[in-house]
Protein backbone atom coordinates (compact mmCIF):
# COMPACT_ATOMS: atom_id res chain seq x y z
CA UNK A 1 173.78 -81.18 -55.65
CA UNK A 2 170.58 -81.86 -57.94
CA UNK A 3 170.48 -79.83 -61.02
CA UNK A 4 166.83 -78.97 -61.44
CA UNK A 5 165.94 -77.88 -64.71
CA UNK A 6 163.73 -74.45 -65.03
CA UNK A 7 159.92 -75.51 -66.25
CA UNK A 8 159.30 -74.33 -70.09
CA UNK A 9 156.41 -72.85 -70.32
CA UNK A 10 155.56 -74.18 -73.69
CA UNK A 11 156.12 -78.05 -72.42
CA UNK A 12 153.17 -77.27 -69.74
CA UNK A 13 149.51 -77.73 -71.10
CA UNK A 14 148.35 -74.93 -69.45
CA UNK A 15 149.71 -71.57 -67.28
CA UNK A 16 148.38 -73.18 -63.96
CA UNK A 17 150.29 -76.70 -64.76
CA UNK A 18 153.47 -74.65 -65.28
CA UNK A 19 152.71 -71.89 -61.88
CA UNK A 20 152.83 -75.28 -60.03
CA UNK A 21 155.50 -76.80 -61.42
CA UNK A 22 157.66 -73.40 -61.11
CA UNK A 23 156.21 -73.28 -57.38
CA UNK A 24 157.96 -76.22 -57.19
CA UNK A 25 160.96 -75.76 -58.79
CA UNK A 26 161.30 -72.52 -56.83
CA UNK A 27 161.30 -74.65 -53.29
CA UNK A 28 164.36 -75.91 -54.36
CA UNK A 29 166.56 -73.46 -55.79
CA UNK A 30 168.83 -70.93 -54.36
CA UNK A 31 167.08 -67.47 -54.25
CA UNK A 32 169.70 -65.62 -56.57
CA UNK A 33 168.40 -68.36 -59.64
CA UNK A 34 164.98 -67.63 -58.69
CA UNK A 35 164.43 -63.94 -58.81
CA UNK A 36 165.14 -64.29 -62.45
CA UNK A 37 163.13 -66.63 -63.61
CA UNK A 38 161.39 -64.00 -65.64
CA UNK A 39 164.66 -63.98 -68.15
CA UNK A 40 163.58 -67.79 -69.16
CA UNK A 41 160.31 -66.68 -70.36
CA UNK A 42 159.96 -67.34 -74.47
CA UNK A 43 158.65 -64.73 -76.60
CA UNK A 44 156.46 -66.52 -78.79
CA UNK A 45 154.44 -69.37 -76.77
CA UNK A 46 151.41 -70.85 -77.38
CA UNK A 47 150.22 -68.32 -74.15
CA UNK A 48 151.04 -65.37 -75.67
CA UNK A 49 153.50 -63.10 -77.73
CA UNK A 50 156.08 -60.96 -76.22
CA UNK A 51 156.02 -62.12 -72.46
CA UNK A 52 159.15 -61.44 -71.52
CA UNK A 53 159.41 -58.44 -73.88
CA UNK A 54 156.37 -57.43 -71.55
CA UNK A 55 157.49 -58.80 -68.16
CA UNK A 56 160.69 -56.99 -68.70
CA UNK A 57 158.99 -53.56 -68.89
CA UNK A 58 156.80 -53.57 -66.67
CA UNK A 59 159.15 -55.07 -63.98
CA UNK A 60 161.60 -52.61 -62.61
CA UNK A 61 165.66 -54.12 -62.39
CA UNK A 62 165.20 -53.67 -58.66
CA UNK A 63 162.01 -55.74 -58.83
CA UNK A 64 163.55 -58.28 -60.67
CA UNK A 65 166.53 -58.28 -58.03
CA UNK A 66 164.66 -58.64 -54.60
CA UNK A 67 163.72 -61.24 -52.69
CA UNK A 68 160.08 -61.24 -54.07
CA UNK A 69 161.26 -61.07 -57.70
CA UNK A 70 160.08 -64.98 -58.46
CA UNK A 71 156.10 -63.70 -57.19
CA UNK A 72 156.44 -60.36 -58.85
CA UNK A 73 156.65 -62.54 -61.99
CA UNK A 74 153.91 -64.85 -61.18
CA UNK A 75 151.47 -61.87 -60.28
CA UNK A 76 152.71 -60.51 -63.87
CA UNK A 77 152.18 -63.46 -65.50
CA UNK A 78 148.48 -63.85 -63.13
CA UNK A 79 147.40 -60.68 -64.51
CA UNK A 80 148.84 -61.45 -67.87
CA UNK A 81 147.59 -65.78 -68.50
CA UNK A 82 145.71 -66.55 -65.33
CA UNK A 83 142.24 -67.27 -65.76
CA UNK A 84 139.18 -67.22 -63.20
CA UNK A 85 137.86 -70.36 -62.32
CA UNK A 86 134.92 -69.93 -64.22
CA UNK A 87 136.56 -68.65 -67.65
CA UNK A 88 138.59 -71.97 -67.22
CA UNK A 89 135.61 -74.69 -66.17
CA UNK A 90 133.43 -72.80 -69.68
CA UNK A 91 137.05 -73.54 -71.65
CA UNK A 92 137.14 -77.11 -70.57
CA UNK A 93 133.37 -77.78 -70.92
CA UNK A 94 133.54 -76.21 -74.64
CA UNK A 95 136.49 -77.74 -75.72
CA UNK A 96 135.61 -81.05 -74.58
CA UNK A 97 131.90 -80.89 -76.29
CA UNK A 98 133.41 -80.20 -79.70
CA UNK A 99 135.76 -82.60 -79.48
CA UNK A 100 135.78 -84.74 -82.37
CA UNK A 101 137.39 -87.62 -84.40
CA UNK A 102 138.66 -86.28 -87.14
CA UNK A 103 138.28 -88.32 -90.87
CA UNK A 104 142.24 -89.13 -90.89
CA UNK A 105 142.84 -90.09 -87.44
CA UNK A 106 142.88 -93.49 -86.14
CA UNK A 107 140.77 -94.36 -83.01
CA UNK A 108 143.89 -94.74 -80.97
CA UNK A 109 145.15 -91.49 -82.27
CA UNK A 110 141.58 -90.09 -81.25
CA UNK A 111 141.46 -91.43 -77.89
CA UNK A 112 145.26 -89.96 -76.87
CA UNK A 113 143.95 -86.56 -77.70
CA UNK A 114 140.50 -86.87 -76.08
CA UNK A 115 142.52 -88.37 -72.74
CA UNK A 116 144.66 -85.12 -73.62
CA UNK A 117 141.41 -82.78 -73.22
């Protein structure tokens, strides 16, 4: 039996890295561990304050009990982190053209972090 470890939101780099990885984790998990995923979510993330302080109200217990409880929380957490694909591409763009070396960081420490971006 593989024990399959929940995805952390915080260890993903961005909300669509960790909705694939939890699409995946979801293909292999028993449905009664997967309409609660929403229980795992941290309060204080890099994403956002309060998510599952949020989730959890505006998600009914029977929501969070059926058999669509795992997309409920993804369309939650859609309307909630999800970006349009143009909101991301002007992120990416503006974050890559002001990347810069900063005075204390070595080149190798420079280049990890620009790979990063």
């Amino acid at each position: 039996k593989l024990n399959i470890q929940l995805p952390d939101l915080d260890d993903c780099k961005t909300y669509e890295a960790f909705k694939r990885e939890l699409g995946a984790w979801a293909d292999v998990i028993d449905l009664n561990k997967r309409k609660f995923v929403l229980l795992s979510l941290p309060n204080k993330s890099r994403f956002g304050d309060d998510l599952k302080e949020r989730a959890l109200e505006s998600l009914s217990e029977t929501d969070l009990k059926s058999d669509q409880g795992l997309q409920k929380g993804i369309d939650f957490l859609d309307k909630e982190l999800g970006k349009n694909a143009v909101d991301d591409i002007l992120e990416k763009c503006d974050d890559f053209v002001n990347c810069r070396k900063l005075a204390d960081q070595s080149l190798e420490e420079f280049l990890i972090y620009f790979e990063e971006k």
